[in-house]
Protein backbone atom coordinates (compact mmCIF):
# COMPACT_ATOMS: atom_id res chain seq x y z
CA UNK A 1 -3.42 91.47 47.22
CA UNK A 2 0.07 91.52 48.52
CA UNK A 3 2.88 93.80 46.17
CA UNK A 4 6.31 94.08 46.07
CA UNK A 5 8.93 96.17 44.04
CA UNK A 6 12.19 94.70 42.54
CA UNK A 7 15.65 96.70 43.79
CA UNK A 8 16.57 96.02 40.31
CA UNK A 9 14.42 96.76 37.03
CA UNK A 10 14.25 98.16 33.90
CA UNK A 11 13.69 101.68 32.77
CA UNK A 12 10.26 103.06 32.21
CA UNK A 13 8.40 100.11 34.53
CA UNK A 14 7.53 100.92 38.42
CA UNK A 15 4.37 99.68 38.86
CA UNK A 16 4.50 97.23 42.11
CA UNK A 17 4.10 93.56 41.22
CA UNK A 18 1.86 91.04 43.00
CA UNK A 19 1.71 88.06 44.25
CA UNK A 20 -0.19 85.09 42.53
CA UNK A 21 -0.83 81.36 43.40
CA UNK A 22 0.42 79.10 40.69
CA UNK A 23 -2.40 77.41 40.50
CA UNK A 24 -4.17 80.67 39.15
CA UNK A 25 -2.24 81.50 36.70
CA UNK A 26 -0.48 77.91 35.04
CA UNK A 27 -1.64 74.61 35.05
CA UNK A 28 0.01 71.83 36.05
CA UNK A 29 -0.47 68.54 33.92
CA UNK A 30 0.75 65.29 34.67
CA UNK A 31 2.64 62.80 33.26
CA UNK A 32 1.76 59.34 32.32
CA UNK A 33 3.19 56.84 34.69
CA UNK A 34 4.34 53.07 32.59
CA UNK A 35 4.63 49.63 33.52
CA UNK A 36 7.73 48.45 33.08
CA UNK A 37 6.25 45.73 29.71
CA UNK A 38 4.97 49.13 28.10
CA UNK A 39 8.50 51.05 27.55
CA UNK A 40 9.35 49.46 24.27
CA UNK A 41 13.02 49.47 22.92
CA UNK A 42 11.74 51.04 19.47
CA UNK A 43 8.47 53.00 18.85
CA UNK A 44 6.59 56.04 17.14
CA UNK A 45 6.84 58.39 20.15
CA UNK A 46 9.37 58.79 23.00
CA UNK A 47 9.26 58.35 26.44
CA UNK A 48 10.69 61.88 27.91
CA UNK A 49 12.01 60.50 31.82
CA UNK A 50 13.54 63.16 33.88
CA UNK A 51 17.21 61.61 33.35
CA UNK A 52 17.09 62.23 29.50
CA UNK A 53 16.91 66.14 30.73
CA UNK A 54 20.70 65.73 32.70
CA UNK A 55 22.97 62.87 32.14
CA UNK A 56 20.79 59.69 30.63
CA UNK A 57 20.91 59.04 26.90
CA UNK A 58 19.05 55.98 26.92
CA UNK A 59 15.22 56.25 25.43
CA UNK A 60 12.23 54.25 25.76
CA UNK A 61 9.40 54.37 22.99
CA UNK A 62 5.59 53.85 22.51
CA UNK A 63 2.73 53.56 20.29
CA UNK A 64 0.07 53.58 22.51
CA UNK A 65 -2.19 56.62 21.08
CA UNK A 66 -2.69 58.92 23.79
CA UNK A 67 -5.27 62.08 25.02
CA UNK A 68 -3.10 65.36 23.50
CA UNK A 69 -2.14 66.55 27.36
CA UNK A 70 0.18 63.44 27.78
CA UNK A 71 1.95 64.56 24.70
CA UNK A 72 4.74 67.19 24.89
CA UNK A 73 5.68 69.54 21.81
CA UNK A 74 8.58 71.77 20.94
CA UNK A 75 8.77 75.11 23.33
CA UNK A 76 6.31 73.48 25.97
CA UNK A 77 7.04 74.48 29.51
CA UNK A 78 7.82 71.12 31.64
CA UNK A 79 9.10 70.51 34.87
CA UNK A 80 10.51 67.56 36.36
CA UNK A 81 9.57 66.74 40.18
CA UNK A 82 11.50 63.54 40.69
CA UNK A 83 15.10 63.08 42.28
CA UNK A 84 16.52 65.89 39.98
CA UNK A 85 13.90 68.63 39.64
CA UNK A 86 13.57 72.27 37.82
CA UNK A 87 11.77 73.84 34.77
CA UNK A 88 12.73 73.38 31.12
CA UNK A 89 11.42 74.66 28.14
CA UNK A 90 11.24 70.88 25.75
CA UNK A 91 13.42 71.66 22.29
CA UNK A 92 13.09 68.43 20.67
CA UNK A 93 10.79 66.28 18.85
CA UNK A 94 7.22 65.12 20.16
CA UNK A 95 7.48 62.62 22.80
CA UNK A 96 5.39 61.47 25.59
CA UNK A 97 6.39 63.18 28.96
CA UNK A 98 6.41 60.62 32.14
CA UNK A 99 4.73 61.01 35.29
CA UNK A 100 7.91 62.08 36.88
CA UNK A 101 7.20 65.45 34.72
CA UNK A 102 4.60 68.08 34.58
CA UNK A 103 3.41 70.18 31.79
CA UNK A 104 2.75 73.69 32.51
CA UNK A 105 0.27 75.38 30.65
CA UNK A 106 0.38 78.98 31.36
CA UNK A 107 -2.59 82.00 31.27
CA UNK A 108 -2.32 85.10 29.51
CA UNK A 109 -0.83 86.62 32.87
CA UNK A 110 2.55 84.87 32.43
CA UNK A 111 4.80 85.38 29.58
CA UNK A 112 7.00 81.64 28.96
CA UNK A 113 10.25 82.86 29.30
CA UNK A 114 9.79 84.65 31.98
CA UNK A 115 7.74 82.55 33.80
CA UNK A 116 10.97 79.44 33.03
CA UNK A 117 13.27 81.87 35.10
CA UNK A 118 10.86 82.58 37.70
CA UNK A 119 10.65 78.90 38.43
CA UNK A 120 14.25 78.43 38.16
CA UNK A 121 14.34 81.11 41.00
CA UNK A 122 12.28 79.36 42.95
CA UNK A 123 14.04 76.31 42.91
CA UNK A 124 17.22 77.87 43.89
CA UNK A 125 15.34 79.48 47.04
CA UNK A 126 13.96 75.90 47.61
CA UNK A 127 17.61 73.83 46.98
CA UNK A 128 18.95 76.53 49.64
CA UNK A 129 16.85 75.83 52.11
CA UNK A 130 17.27 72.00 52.27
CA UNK A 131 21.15 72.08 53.27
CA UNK A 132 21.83 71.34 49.23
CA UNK A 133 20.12 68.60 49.03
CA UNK A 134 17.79 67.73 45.97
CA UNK A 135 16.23 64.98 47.82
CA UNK A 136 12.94 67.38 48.35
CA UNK A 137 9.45 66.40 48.22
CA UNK A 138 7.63 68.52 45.94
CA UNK A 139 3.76 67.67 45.19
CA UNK A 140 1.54 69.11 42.62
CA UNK A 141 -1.10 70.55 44.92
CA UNK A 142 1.71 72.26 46.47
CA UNK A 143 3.23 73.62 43.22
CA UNK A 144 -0.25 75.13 42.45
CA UNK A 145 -0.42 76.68 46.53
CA UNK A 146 3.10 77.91 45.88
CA UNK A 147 2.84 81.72 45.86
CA UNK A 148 5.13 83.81 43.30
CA UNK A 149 5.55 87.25 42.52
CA UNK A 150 4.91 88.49 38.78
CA UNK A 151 5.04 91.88 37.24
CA UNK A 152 1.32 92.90 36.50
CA UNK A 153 2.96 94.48 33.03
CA UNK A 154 3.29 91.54 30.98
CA UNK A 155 5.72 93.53 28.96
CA UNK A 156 8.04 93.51 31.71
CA UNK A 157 8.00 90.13 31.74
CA UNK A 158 9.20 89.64 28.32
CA UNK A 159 11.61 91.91 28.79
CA UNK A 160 13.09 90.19 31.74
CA UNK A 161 12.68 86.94 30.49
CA UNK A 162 14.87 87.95 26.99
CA UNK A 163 17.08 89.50 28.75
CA UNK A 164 18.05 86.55 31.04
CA UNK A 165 18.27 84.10 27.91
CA UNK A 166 20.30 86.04 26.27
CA UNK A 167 22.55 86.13 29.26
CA UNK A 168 22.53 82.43 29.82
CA UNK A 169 23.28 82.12 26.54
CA UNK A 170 26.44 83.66 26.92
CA UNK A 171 27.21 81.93 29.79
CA UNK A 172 26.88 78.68 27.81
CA UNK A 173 29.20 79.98 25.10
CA UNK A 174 31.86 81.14 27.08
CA UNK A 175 31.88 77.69 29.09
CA UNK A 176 31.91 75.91 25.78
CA UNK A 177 34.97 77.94 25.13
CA UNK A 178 36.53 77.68 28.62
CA UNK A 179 36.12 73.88 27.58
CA UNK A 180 37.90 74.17 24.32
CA UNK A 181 40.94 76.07 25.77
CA UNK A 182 41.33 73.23 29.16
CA UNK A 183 41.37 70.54 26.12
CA UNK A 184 44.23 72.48 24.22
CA UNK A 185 45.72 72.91 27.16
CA UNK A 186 46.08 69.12 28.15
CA UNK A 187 46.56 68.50 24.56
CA UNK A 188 49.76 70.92 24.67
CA UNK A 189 51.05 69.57 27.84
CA UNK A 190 51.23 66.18 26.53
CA UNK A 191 52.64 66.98 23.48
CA UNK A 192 55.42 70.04 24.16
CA UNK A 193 57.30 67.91 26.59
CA UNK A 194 58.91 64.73 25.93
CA UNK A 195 57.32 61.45 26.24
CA UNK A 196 59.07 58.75 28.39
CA UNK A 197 62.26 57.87 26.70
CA UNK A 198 62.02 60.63 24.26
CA UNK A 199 64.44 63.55 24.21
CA UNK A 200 62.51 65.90 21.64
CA UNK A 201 58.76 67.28 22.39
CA UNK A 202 56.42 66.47 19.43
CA UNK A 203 55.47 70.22 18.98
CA UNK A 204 57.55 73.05 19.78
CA UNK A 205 58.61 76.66 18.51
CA UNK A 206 59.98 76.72 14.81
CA UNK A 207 63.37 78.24 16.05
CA UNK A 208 64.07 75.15 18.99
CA UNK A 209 65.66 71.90 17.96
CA UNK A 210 67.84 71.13 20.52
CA UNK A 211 67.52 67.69 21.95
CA UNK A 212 66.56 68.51 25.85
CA UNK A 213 68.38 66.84 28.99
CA UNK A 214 67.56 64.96 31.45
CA UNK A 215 68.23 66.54 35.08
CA UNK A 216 68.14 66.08 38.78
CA UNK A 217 65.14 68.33 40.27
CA UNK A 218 67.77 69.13 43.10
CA UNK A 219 70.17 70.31 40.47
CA UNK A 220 67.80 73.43 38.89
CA UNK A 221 66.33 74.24 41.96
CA UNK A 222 67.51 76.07 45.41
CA UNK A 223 65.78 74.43 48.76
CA UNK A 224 65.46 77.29 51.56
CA UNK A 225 63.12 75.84 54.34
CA UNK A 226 60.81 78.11 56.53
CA UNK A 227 60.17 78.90 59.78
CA UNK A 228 58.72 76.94 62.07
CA UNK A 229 56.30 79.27 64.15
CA UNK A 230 54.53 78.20 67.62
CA UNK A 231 51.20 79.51 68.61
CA UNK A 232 50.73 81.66 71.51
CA UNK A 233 49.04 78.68 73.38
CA UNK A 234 52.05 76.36 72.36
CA UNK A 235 54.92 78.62 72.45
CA UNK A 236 58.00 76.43 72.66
């Protein structure tokens, strides 16, 4: 069996890790695939399509009673295979995953987290080797042939796989910050200059209250025009 050693890792771990088939250490469940007369507008369970993971808000629902695979639960490991695709560990209620999704049922070899990062690796090495594109063809028997490199210590694993959510985490909070502040700043630019035919900003420093005046940009400003340079092949 192939092994390989990380250039980066954490203290007290150096055992090499190997390389496994997916199909030997997850399985890969499908989705159910609907008719178009069987996604109901209100139902017991909902239908989980790959655009309610990204941008679509819209649900379909069900009350068909189903075998348990078809069903996905809180902290199951899915991954969606269809136009947009990736792994995602499922945080909401219990819905019914569609056949654009699998359910990945792991072994005692791979630790969840872990093994959600080690997908999301894979993808990236996948996305850049398509030109960016996401229009990729990715089947299940090929998933399962797919080969992946693991730590044997499944206590590495954990440890890598905390570590990384904890740092996405942070990622996520500063960008919800970074949000915040562009907001405040658009809110501030509309509202610490005048609006048209106004000659007082609607928030301002306690010690301003001047009225402000209207000028000609040409009358604050200085214009000093550069150089024109030729290139050596076009000198003149």
């Amino acid at each position: 069996m192939a092994t390989k050693t990380p250039k980066i890792r954490f203290s007290r771990f150096d055992a090499a890790w190997e390389q496994r088939k997916l199909g030997d250490i997850a399985t890969l469940i499908n989705g159910r695939a609907f008719s178009q007369n069987e996604l109901l507008e209100q139902g017991k369970y909902p239908i989980l399509r790959v655009g309610n993971f990204y941008t679509n808000g819209s649900w379909y629902f069900s009350n068909m009673k189903l075998e348990e695979k078809f069903y996905a639960a809180r902290g199951d490991l899915l991954y969606t295979w269809s136009a947009s695709f990736g792994p995602h560990i499922w945080e909401g209620e219990k819905v019914i995953f569609h056949y654009h999704i699998w359910k990945i049922e792991l072994t005692e070899k791979l630790d969840k987290q872990f093994a959600l990062f080690l997908l999301d690796k894979d993808k990236d090495n996948l996305l850049s080797g398509s030109n960016g594109s996401t229009m990729i063809h990715i089947t299940k028997s090929g998933m399962e042939e797919k080969k992946l490199w693991i730590p044997k210590d499944k206590t590495e694993q954990k440890k890598i796989g905390t570590f990384l959510k904890k740092l996405e985490e942070t990622i996520t909070l500063h960008q919800k910050k970074l949000e915040h502040f562009k907001k405040l700043k658009e809110s501030l630019l509309q509202n610490m200059f005048p609006r048209e035919g106004e000659i007082f900003p609607r928030l301002r420093f306690p010690e301003f209250t001047d009225a402000w005046e209207q000028c000609k940009f040409g009358e604050l400003v200085k214009r000093i025009s550069g150089s024109a340079l030729s290139s050596p092949e076009n000198p003149g």
